[in-house]
C-alpha atoms as a PDB file:
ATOM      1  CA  UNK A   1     -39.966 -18.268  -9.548  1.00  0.00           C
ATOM      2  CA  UNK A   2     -36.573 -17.729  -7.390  1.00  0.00           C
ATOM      3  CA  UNK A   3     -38.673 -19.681  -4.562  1.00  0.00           C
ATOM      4  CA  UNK A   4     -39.660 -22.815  -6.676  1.00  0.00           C
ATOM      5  CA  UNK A   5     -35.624 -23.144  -8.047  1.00  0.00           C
ATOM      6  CA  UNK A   6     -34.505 -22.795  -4.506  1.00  0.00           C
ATOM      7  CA  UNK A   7     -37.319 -25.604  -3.408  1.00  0.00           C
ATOM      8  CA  UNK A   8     -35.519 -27.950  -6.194  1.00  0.00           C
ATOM      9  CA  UNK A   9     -32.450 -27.389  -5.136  1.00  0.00           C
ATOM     10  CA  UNK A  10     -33.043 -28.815  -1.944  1.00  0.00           C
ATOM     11  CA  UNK A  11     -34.668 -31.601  -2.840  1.00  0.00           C
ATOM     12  CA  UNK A  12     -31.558 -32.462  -4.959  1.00  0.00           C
ATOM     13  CA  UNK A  13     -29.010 -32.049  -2.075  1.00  0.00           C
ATOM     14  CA  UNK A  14     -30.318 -34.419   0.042  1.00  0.00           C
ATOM     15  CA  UNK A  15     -28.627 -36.801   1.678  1.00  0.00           C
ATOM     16  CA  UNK A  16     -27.855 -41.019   0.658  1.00  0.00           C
ATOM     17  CA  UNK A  17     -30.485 -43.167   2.359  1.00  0.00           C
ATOM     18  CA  UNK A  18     -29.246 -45.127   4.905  1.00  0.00           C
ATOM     19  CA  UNK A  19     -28.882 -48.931   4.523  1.00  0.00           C
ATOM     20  CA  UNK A  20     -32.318 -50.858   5.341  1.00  0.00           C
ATOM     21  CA  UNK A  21     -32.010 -53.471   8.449  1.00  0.00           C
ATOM     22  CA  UNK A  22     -34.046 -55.518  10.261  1.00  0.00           C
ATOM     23  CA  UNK A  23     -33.450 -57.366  13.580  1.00  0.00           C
ATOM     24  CA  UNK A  24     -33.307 -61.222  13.190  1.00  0.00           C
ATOM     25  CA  UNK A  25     -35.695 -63.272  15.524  1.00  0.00           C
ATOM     26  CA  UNK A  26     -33.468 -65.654  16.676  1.00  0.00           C
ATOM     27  CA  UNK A  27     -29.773 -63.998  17.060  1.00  0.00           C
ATOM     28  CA  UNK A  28     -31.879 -60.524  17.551  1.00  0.00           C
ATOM     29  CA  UNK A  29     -29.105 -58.707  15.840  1.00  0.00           C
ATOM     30  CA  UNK A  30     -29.721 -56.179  12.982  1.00  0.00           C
ATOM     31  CA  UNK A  31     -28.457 -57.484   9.574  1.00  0.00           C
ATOM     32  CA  UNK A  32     -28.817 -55.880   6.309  1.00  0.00           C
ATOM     33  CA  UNK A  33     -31.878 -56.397   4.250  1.00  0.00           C
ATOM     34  CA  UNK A  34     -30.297 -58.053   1.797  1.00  0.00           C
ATOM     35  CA  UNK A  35     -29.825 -60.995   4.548  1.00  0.00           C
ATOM     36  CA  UNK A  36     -33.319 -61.485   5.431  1.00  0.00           C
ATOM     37  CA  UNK A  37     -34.920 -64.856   5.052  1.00  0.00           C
ATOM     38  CA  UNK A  38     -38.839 -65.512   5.564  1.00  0.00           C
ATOM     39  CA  UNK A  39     -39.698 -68.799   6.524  1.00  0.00           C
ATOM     40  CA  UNK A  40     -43.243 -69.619   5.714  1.00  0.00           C
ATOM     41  CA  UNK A  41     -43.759 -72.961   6.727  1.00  0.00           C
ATOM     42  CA  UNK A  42     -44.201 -71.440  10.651  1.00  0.00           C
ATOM     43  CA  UNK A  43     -47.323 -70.155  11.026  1.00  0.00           C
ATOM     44  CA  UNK A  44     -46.432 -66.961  12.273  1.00  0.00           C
ATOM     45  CA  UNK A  45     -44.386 -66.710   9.461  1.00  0.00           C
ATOM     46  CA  UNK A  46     -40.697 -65.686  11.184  1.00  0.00           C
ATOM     47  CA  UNK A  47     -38.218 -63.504   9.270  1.00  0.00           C
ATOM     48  CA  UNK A  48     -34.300 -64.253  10.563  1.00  0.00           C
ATOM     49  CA  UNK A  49     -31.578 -63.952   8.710  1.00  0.00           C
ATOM     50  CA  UNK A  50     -29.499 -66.094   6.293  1.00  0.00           C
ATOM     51  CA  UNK A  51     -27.009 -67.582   8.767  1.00  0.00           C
ATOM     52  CA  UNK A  52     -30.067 -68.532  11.637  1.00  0.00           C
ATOM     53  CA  UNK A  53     -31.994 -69.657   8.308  1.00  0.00           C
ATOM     54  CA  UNK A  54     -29.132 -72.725   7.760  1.00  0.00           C
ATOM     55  CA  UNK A  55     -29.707 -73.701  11.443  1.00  0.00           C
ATOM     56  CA  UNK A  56     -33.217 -74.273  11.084  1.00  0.00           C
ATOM     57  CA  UNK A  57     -32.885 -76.638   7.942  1.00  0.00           C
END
């Protein structure tokens, strides 16, 4: 029994997850995921972020 508490413990203590990013296709720098656009008229569809996404239109 001493095992499983000490297992849940652990699992507890772990660390924050580290922000999500992704790497733009046109400025190829990372940007949160929170900035990700995916333009769908492109066929690949291309995923770039919000400011390369204004540039396009």
């Amino acid at each position: 029994m001493a095992v499983a508490k000490q297992k849940s413990e652990t699992r507890t203590k772990k660390s924050a997850p580290k922000d999500v990013t992704f790497k733009c296709r046109l400025c190829e720098k990372q940007k949160p995921i929170s900035e990700m656009k995916i333009i769908k008229r492109f066929r690949p569809v291309i995923v770039i972020c919000q400011d390369c996404e204004k540039g396009i239109q």
